[in-house]
N, C-alpha and C. Protein backbone atom coordinates (compact mmCIF):
# COMPACT_ATOMS: atom_id res chain seq x y z
N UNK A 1 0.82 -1.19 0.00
CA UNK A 1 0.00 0.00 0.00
C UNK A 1 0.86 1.26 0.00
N UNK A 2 1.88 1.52 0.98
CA UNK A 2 2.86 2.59 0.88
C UNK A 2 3.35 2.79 -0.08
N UNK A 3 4.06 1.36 -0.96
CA UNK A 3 4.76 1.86 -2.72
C UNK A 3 4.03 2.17 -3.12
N UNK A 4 2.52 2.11 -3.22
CA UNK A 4 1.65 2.20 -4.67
C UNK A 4 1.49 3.26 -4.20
N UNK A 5 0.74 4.30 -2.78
CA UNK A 5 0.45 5.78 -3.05
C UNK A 5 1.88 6.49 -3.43
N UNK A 6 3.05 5.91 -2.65
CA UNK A 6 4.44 6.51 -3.20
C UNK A 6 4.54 7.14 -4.56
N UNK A 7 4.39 5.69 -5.17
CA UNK A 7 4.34 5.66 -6.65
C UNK A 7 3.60 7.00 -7.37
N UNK A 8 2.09 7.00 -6.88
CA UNK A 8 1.13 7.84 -7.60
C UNK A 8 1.28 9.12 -6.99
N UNK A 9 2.04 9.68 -6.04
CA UNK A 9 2.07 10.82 -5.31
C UNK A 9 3.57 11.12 -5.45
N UNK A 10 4.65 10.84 -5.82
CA UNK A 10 5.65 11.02 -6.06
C UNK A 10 6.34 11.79 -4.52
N UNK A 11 5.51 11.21 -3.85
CA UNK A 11 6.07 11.57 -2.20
C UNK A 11 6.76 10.46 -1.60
N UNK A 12 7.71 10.68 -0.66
CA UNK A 12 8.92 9.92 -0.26
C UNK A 12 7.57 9.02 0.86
N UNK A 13 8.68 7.96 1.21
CA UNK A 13 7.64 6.56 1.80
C UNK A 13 7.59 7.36 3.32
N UNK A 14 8.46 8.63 3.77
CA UNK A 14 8.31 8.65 5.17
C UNK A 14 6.85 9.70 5.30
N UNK A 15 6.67 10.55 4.68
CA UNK A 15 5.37 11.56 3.77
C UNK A 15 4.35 10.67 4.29
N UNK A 16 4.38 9.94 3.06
CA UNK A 16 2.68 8.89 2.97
C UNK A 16 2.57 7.88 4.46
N UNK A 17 3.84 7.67 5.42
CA UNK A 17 3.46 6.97 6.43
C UNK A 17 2.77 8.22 7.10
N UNK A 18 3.70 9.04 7.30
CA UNK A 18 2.81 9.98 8.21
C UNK A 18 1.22 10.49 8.06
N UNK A 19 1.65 10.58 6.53
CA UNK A 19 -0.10 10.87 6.24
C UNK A 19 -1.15 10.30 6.53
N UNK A 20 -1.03 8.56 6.42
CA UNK A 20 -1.47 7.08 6.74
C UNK A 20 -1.75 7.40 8.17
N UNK A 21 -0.90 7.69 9.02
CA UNK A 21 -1.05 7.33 10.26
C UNK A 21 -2.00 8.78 11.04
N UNK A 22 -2.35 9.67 10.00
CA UNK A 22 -3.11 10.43 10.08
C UNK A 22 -4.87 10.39 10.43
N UNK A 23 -4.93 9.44 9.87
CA UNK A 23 -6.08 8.54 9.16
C UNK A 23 -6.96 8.22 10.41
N UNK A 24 -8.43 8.37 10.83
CA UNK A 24 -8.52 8.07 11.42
C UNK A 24 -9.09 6.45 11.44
N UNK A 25 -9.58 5.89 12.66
CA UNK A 25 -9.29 3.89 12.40
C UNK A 25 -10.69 3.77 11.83
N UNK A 26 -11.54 4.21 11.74
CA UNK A 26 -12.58 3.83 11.10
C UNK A 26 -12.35 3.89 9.28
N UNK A 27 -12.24 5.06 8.73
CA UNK A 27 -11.49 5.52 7.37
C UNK A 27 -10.17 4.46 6.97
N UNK A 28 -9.38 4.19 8.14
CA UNK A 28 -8.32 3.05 7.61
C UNK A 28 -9.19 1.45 7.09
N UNK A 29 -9.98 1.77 8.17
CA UNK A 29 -11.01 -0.11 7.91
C UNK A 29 -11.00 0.06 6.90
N UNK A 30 -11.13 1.27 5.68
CA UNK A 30 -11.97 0.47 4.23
C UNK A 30 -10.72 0.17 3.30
N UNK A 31 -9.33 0.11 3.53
CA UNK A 31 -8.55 -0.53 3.07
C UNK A 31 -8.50 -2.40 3.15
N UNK A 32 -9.04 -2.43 4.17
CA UNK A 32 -9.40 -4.05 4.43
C UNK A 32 -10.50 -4.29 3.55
N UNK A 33 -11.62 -3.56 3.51
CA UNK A 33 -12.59 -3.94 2.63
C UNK A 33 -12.77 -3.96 1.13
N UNK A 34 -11.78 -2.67 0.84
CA UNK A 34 -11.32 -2.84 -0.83
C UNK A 34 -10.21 -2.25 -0.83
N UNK A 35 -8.77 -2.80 -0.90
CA UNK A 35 -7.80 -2.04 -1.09
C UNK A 35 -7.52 -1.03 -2.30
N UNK A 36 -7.56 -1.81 -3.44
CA UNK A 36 -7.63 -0.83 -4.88
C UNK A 36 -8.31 0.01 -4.45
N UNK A 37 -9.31 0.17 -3.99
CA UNK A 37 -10.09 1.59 -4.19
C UNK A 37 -9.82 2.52 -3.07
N UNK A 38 -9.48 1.80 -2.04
CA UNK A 38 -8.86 2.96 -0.71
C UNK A 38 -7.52 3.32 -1.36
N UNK A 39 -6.55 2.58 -1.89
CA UNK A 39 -5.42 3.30 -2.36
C UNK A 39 -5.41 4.35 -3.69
N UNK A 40 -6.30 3.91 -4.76
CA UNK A 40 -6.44 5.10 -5.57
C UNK A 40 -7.25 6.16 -4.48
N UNK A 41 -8.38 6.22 -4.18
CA UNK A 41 -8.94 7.01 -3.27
C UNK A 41 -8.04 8.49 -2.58
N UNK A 42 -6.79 7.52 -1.57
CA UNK A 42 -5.96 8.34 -1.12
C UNK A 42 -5.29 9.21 -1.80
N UNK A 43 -4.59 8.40 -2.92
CA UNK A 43 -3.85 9.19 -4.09
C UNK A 43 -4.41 10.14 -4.72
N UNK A 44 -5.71 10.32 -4.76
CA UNK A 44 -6.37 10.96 -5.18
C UNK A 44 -6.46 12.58 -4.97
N UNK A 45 -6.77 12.27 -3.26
CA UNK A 45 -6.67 12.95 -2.41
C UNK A 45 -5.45 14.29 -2.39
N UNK A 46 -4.49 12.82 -2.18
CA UNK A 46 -3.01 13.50 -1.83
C UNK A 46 -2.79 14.45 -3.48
N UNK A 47 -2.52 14.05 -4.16
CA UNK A 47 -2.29 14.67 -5.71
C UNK A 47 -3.19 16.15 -5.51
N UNK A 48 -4.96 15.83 -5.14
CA UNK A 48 -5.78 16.79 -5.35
C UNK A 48 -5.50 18.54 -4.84
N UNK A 49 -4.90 17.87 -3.07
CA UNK A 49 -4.08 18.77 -1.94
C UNK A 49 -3.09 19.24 -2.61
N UNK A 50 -1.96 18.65 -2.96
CA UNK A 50 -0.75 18.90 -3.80
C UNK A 50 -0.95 19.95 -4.86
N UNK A 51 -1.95 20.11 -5.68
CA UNK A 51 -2.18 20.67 -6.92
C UNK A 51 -2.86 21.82 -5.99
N UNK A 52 -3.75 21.91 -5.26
CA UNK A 52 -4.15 23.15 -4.56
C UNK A 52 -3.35 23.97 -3.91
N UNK A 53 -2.09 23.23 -3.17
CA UNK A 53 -1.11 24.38 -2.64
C UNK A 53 -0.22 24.75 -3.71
N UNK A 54 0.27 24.17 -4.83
CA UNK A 54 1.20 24.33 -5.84
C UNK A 54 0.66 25.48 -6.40
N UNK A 55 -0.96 25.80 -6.96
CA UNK A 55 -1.47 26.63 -7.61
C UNK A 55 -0.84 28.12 -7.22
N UNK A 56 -0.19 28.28 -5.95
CA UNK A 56 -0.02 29.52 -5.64
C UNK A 56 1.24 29.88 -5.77
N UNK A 57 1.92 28.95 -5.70
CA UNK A 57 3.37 28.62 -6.12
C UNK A 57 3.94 28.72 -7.15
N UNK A 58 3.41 27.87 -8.48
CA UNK A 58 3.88 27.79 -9.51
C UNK A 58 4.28 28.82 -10.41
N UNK A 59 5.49 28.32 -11.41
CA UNK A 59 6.05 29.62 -11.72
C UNK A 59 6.60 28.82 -13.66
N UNK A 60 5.77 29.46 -14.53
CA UNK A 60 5.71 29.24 -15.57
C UNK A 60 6.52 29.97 -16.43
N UNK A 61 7.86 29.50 -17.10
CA UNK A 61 9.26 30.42 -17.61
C UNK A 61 8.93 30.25 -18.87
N UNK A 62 9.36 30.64 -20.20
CA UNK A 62 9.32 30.78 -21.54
C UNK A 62 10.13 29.94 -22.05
N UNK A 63 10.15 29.57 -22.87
CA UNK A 63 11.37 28.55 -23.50
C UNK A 63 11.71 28.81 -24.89
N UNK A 64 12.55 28.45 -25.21
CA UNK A 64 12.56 28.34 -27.11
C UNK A 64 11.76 27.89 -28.14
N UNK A 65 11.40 26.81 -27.86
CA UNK A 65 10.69 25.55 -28.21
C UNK A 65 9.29 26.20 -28.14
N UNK A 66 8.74 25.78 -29.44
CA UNK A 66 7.43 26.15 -30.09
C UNK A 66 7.25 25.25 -30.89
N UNK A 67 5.58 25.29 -31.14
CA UNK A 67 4.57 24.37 -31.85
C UNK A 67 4.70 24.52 -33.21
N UNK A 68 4.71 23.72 -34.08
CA UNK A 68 4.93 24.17 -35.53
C UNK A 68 3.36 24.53 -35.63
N UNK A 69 3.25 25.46 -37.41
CA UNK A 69 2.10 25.57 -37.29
C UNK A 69 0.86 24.57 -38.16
N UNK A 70 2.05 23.24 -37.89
CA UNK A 70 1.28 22.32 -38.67
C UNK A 70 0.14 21.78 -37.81
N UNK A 71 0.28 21.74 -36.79
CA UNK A 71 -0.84 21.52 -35.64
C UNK A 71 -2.05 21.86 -35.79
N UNK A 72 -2.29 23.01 -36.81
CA UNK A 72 -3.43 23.39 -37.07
C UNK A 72 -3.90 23.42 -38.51
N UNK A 73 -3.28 22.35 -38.90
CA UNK A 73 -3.39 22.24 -40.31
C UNK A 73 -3.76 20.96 -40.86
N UNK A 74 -3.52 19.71 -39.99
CA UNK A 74 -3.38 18.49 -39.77
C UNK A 74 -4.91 17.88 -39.78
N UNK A 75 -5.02 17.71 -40.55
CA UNK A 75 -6.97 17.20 -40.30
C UNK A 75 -7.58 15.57 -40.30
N UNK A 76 -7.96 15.37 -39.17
CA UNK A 76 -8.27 14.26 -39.02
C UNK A 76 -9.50 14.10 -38.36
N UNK A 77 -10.92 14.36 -39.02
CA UNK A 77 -12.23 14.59 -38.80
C UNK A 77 -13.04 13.51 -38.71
N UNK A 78 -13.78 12.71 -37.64
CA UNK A 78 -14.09 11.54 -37.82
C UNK A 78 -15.79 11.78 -37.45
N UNK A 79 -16.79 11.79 -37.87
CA UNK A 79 -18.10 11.85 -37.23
C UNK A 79 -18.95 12.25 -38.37
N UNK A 80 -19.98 12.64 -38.03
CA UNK A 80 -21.30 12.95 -38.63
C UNK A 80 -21.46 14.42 -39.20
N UNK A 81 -21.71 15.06 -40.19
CA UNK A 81 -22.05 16.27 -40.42
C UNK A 81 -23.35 16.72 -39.86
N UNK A 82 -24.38 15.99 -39.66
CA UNK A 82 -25.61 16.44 -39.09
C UNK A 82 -25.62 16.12 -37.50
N UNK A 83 -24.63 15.74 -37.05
CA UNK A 83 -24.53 15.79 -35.49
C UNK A 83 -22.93 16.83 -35.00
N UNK A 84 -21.85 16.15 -35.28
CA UNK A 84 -20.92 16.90 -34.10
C UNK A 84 -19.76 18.05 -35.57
N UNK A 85 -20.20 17.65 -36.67
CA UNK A 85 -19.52 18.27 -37.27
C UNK A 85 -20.10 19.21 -38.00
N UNK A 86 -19.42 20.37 -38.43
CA UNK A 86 -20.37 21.70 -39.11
C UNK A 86 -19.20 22.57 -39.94
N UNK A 87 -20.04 22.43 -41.05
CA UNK A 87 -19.49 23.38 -42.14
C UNK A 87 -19.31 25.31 -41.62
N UNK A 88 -17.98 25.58 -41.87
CA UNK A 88 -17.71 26.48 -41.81
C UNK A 88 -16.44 27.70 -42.64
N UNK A 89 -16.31 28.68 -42.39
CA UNK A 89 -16.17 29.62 -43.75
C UNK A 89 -14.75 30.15 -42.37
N UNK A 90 -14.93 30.33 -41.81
CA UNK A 90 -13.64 31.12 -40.63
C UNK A 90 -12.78 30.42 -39.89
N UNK A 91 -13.16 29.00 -39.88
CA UNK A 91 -11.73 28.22 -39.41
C UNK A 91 -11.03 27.81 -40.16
N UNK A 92 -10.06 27.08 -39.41
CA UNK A 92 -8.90 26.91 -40.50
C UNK A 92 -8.98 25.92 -41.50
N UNK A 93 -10.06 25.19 -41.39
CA UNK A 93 -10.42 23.96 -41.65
C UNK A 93 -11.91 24.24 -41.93
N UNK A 94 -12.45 23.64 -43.47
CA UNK A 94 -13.88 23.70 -44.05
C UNK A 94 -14.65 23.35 -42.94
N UNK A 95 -13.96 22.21 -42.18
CA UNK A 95 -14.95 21.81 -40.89
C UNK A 95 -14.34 22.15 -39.72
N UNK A 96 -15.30 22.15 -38.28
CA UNK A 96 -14.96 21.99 -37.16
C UNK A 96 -15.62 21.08 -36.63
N UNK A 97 -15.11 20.20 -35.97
CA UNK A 97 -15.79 18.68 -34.71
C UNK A 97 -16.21 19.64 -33.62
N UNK A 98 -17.26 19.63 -33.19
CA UNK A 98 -18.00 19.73 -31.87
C UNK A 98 -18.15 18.49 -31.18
N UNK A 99 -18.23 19.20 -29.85
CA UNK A 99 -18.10 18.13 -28.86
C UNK A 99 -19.54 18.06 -27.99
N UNK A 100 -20.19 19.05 -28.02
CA UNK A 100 -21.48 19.71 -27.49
C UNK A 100 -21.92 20.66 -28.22
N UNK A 101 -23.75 20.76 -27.99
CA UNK A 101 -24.50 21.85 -28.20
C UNK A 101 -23.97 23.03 -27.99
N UNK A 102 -23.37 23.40 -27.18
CA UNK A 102 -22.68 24.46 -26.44
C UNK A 102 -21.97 24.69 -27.66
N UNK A 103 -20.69 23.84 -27.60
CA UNK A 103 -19.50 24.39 -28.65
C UNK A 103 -20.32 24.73 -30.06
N UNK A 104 -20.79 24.20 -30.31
CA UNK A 104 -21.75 23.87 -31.96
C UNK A 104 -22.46 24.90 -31.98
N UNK A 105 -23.05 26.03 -31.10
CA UNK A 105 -23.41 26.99 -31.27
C UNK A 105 -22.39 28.21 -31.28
N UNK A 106 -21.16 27.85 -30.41
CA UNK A 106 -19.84 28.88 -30.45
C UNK A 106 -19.66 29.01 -31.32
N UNK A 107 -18.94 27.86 -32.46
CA UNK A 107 -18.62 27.75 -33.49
C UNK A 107 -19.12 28.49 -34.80
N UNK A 108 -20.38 28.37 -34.54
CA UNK A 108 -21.76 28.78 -35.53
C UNK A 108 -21.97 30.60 -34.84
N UNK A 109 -21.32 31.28 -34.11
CA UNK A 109 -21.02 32.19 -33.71
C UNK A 109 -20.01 32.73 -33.89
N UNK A 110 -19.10 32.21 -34.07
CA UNK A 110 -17.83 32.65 -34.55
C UNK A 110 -17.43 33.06 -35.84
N UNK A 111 -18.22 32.73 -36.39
CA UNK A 111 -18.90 33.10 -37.95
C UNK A 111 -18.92 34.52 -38.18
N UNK A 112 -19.02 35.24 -37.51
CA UNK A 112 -19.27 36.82 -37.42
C UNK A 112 -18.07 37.55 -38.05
N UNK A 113 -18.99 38.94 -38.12
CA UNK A 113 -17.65 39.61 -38.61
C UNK A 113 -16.50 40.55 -37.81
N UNK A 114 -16.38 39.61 -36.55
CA UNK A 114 -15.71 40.15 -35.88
C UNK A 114 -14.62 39.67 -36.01
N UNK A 115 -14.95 37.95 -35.99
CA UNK A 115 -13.16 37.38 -36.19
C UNK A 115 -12.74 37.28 -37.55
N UNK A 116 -11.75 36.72 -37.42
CA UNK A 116 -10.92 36.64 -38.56
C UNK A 116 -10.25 35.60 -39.18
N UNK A 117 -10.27 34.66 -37.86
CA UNK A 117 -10.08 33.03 -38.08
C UNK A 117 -10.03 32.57 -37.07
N UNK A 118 -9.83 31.34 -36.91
CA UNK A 118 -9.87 30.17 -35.45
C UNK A 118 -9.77 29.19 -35.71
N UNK A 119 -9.39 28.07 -34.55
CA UNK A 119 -9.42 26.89 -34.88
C UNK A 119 -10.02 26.26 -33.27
N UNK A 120 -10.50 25.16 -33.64
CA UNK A 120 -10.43 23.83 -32.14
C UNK A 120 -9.03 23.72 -31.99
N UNK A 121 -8.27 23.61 -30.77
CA UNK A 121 -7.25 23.44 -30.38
C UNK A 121 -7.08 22.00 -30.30
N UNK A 122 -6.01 21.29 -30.91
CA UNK A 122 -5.66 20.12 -31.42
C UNK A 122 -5.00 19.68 -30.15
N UNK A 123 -5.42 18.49 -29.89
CA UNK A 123 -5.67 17.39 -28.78
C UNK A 123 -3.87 17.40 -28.50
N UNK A 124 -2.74 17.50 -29.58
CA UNK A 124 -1.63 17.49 -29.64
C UNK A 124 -1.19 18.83 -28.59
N UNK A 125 -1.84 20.17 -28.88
CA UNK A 125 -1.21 21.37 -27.96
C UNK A 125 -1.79 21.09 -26.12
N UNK A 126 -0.74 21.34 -25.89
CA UNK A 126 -0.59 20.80 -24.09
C UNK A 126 -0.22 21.34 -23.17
N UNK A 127 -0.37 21.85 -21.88
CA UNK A 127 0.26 23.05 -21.09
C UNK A 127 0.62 21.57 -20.20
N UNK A 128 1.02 21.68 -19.86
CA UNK A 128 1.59 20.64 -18.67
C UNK A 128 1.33 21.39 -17.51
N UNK A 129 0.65 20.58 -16.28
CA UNK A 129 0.49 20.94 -15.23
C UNK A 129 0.48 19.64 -14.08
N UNK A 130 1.04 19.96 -12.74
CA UNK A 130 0.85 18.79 -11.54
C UNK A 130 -0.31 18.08 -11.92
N UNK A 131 -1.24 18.62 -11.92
CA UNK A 131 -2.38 17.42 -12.17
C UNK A 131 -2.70 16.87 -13.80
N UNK A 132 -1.41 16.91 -14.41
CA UNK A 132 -2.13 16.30 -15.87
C UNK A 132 -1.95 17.36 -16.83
N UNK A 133 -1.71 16.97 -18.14
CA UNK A 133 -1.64 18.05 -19.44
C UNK A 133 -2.87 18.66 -19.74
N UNK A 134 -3.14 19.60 -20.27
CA UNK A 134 -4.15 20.46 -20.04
C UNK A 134 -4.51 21.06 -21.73
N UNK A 135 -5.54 20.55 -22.09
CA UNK A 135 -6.04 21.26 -23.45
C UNK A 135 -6.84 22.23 -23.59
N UNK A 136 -6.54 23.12 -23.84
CA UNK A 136 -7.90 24.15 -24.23
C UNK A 136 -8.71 24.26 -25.54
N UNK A 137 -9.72 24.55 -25.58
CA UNK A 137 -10.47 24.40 -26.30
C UNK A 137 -10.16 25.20 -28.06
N UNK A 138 -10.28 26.30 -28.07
CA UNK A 138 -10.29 27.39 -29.04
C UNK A 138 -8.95 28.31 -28.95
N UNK A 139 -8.67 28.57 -30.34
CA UNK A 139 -7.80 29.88 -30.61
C UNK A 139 -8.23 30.65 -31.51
N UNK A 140 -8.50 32.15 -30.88
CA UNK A 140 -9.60 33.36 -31.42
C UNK A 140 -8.58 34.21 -31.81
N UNK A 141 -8.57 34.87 -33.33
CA UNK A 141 -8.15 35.82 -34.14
C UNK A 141 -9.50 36.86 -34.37
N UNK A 142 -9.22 38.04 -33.48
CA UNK A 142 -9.81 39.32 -34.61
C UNK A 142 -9.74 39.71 -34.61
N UNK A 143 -10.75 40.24 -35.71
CA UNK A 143 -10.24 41.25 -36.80
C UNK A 143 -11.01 42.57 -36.93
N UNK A 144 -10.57 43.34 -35.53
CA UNK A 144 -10.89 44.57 -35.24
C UNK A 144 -10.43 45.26 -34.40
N UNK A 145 -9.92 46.81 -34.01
CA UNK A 145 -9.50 47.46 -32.94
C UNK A 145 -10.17 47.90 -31.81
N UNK A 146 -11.73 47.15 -32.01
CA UNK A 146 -12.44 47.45 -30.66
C UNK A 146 -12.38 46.78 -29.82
N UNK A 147 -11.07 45.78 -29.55
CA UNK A 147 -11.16 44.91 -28.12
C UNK A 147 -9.75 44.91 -27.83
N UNK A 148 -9.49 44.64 -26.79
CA UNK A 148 -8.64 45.48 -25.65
C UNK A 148 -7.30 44.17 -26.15
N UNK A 149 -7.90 42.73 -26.33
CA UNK A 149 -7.38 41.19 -26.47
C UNK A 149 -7.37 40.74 -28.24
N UNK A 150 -6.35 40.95 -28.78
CA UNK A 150 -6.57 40.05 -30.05
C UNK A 150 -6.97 38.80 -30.53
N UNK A 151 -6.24 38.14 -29.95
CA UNK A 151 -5.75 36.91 -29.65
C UNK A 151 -6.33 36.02 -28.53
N UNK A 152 -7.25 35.43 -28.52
CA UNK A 152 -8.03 34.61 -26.48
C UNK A 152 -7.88 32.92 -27.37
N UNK A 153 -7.62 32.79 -26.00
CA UNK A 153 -7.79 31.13 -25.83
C UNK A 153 -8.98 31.30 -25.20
N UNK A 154 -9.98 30.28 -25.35
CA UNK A 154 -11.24 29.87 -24.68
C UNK A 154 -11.12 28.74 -24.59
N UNK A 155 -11.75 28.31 -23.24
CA UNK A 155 -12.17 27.19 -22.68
C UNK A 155 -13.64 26.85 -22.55
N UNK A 156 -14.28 26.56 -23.16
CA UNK A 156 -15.90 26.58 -23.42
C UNK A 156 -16.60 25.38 -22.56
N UNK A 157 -16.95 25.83 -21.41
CA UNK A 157 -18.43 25.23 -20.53
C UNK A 157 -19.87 25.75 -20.39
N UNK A 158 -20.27 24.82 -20.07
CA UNK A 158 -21.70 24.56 -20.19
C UNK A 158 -22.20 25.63 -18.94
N UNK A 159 -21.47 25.55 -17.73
CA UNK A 159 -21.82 26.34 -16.53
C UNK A 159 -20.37 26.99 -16.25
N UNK A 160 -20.57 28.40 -16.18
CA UNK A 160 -19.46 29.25 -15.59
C UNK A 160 -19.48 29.25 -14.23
N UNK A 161 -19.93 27.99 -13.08
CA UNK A 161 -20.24 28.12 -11.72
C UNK A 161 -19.07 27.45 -11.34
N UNK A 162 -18.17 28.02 -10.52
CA UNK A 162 -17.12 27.08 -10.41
C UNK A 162 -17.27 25.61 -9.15
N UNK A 163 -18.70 25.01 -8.59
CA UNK A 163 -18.64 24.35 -8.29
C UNK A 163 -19.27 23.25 -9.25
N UNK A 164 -19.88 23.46 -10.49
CA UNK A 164 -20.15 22.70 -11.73
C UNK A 164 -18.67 22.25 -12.06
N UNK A 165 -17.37 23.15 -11.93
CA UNK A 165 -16.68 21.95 -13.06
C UNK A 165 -15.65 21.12 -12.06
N UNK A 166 -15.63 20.01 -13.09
CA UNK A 166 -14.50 18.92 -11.63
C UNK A 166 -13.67 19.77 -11.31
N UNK A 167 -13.21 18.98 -10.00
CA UNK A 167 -12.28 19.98 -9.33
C UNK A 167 -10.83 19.67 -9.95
N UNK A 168 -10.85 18.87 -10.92
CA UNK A 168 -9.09 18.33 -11.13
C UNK A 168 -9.33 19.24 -12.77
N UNK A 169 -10.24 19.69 -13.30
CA UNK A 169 -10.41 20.33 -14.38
C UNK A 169 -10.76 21.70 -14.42
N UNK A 170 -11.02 22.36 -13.06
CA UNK A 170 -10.62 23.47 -12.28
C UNK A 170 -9.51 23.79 -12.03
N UNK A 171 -8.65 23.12 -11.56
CA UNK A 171 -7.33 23.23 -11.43
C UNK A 171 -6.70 23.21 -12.35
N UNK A 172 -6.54 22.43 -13.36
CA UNK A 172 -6.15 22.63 -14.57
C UNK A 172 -6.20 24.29 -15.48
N UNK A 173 -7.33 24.64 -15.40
CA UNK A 173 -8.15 25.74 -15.95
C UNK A 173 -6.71 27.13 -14.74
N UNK A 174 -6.46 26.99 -13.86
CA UNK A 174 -5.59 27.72 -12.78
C UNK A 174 -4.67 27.63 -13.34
N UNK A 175 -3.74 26.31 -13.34
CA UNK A 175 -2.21 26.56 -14.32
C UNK A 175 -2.42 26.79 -15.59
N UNK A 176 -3.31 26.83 -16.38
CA UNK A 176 -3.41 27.73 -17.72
C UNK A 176 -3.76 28.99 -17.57
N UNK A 177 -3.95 29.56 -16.37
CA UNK A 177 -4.01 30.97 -16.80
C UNK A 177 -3.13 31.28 -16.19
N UNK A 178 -2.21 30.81 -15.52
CA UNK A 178 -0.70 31.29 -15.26
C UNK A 178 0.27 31.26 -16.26
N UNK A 179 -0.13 29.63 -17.22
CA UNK A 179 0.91 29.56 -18.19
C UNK A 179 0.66 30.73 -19.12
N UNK A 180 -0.46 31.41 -19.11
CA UNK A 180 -0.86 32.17 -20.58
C UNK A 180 -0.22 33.74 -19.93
N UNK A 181 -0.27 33.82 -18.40
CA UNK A 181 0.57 35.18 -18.10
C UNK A 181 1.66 35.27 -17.86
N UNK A 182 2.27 34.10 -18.09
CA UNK A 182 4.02 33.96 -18.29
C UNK A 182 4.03 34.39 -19.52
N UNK A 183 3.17 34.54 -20.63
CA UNK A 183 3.57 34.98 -21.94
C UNK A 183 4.19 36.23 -21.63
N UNK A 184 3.44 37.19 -21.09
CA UNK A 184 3.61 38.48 -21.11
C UNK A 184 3.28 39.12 -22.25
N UNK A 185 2.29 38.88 -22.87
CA UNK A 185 1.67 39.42 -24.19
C UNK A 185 0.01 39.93 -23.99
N UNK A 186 0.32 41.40 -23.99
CA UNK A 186 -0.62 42.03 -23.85
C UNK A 186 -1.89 41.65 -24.81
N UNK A 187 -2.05 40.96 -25.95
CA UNK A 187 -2.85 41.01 -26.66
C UNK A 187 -3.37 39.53 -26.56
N UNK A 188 -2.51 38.92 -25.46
CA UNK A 188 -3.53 37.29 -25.82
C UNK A 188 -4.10 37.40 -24.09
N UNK A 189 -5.21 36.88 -24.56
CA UNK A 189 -6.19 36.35 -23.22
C UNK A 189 -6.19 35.17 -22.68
N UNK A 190 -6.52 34.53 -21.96
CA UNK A 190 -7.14 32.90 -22.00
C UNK A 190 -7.97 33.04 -20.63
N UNK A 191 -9.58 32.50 -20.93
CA UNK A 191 -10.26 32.73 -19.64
C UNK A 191 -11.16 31.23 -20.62
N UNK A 192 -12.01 31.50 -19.33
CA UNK A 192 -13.26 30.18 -19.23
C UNK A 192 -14.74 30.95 -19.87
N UNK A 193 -15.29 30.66 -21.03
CA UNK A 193 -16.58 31.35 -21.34
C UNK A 193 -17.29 30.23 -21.72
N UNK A 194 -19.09 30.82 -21.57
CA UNK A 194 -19.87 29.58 -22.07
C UNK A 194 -21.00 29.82 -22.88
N UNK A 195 -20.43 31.38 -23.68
CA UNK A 195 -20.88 31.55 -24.90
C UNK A 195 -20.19 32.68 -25.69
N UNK A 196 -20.44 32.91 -27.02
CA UNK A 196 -20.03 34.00 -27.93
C UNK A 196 -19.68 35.41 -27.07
N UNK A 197 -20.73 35.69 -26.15
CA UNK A 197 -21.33 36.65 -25.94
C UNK A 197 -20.31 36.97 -24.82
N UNK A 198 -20.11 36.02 -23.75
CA UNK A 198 -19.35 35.84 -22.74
C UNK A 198 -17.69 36.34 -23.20
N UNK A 199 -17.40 35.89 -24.39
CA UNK A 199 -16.35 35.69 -24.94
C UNK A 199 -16.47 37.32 -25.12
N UNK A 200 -17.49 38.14 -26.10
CA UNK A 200 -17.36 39.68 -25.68
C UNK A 200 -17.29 40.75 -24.56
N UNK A 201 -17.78 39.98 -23.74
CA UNK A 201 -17.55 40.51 -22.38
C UNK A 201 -16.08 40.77 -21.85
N UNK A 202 -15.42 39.57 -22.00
CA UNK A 202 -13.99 39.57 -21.69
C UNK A 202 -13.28 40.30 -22.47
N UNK A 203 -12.98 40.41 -23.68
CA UNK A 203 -12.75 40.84 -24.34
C UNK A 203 -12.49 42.79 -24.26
N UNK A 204 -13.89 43.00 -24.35
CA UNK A 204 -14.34 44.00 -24.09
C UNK A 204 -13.66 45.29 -23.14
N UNK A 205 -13.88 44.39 -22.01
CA UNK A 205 -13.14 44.86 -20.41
C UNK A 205 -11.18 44.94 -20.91
């Protein structure tokens, strides 16, 4: 039990005893009753804690190393045109895959003559963070001098309530907006919106 949270918590074996012995004896019983699931359980835990105090900590540097811009050029479209996929004139690509009603109306919003192009952010671009690599959704080009942001990453949900989204996809959503203010580029954004409209709001301000 100690190697395996070791393992998944990348904390030394004297850490996880202490933590263990934290435990009170009723909460320890359910390791007798299902170990797999009390030990992911813990790990869970421990990682979840870990990523909450790190958030304040972390410190995101610039590097050399950049994405080619074949990433967004690369098309590999698998689904339905009358369900998740939709013809369009402003991405980079004749089509975009939706994943939800939600996005499928963004998309079909984005159409306007405000932007200038975009794409779905390809499953390949990755921020790395303690809890897991981190994709964002959209990259917004437009094409006008009435907004403060050229350039936004969006992350598109269904509910802007922050006890709606998981908490390990909350956190995630935290080290991407640190990684995006290590840019130091006044003209790119990256926030959480859960419509067109939302997306003007930010913008806007």
């Amino acid at each position: 039990m100690i190697a395996e949270i070791t393992k998944g918590t990348r904390l030394t074996r004297k850490t996880v005893v202490k933590i263990l012995k934290g435990l009170q004896q009723n909460t320890f019983y359910n390791f007798r009753v299902n170990p797999e699931s009390f030990i992911h359980g813990v790990t869970q835990i421990i990682n979840s804690e870990k990523a909450a105090m790190l958030i304040n900590n972390i410190v995101y540097s610039k590097i050399d190393k950049s994405y080619e811009d074949s990433i967004f050029t690369l098309n590999n479209f698998k689904g339905s045109l009358a369900k998740n996929i939709l013809e369009v004139k402003k991405n980079v690509h004749n089509y975009v895959k939706t994943d939800s009603d939600i996005e499928r109306k963004f998309a079909s919003d984005l159409e306007c003559g405000e932007v200038l192009v975009y794409a779905k952010m390809p499953k390949s671009f990755t921020i790395p963070t303690p809890v897991g690599n981190y994709n964002p959704d959209w990259a917004i080009v437009f094409d006008t001098d009435k907004f403060k942001y050229v350039y936004f990453i969006a992350e598109t949900k269904g509910s802007m309530e922050t006890l709606q989204l998981k908490e390990i996809e909350h956190k995630k959503i935290s080290y991407a907006k640190k990684h995006f203010e290590a840019l130091g580029h006044a003209d790119i954004k990256y926030d959480v919106i859960d419509s067109y409209q939302s997306l003007r709001d930010k913008i806007m301000n």
